[in-house]
Protein backbone atom coordinates (compact mmCIF):
# COMPACT_ATOMS: atom_id res chain seq x y z
CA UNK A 1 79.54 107.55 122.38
CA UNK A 2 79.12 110.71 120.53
CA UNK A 3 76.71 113.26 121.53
CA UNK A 4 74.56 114.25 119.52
CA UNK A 5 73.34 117.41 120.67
CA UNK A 6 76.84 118.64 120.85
CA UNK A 7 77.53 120.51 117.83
CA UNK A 8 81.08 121.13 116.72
CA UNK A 9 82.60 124.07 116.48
CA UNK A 10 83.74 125.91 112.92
CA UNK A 11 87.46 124.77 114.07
CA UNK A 12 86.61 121.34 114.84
CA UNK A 13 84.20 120.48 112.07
CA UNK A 14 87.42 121.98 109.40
CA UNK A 15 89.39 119.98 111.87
CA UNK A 16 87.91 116.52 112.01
CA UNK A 17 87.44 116.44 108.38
CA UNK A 18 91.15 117.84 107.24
CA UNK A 19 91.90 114.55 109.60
CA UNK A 20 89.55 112.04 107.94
CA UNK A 21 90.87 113.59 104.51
CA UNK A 22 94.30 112.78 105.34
CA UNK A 23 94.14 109.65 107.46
CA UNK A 24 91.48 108.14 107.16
CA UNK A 25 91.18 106.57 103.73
CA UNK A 26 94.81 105.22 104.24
CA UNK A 27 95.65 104.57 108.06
CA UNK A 28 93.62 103.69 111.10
CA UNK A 29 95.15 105.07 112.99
CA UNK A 30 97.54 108.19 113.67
CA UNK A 31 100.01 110.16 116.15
CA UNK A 32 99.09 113.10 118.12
CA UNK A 33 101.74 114.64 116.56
CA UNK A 34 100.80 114.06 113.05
CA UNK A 35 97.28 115.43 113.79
CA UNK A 36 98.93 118.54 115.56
CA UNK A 37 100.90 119.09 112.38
CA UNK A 38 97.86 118.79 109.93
CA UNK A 39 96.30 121.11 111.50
CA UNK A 40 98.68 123.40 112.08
CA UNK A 41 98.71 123.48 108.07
CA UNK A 42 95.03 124.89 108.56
CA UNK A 43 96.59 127.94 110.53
CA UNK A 44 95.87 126.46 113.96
CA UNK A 45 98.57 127.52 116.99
CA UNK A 46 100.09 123.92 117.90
CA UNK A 47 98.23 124.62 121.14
CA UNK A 48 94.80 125.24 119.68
CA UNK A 49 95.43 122.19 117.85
CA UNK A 50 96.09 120.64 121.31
CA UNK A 51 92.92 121.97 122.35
CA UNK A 52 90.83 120.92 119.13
CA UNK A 53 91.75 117.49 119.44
CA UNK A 54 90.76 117.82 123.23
CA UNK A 55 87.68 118.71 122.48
CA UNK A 56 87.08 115.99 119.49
CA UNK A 57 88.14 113.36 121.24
CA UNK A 58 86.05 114.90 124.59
CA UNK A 59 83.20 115.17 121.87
CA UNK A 60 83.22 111.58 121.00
CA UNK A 61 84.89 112.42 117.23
CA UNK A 62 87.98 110.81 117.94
CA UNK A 63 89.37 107.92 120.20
CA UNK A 64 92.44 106.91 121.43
CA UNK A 65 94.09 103.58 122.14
CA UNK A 66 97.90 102.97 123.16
CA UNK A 67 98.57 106.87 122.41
CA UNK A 68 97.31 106.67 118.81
CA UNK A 69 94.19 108.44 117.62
CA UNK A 70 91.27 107.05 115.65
CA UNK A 71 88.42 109.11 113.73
CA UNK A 72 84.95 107.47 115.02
CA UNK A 73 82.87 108.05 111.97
CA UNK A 74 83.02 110.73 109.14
CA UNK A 75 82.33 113.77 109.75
């Protein structure tokens, strides 16, 4: 469950929603990888992406079942 006191970061808020842009409207669900690469197209370091989506899906944001990531809510 998401916390609500836990405000996101700058990165993560442009992150989460460049995610629920892309994916979604159109999937439920999507790769590690392709999140790494979207946001890599926002200038993030492949390991600060690694580290965004650590702390989204730490956050509550996202969840992930059988290795694929899901957006909770919008953002």
């Amino acid at each position: 469950m998401r916390n609500q006191r836990t405000p996101l970061s700058h990165t993560e808020q442009a992150a989460l929603e460049r995610l629920y842009e892309d994916y979604k409207p159109v999937a439920g669900s999507f790769s590690r990888a392709v999140a790494v690469t979207a946001l890599t197209e926002l200038d993030c370091e492949p390991s600060v992406a690694h580290s965004v989506l650590d702390r989204l899906l730490s956050k509550g944001y996202l969840y992930a079942v059988d290795g694929d990531l899901h957006i909770t809510d919008s953002p």
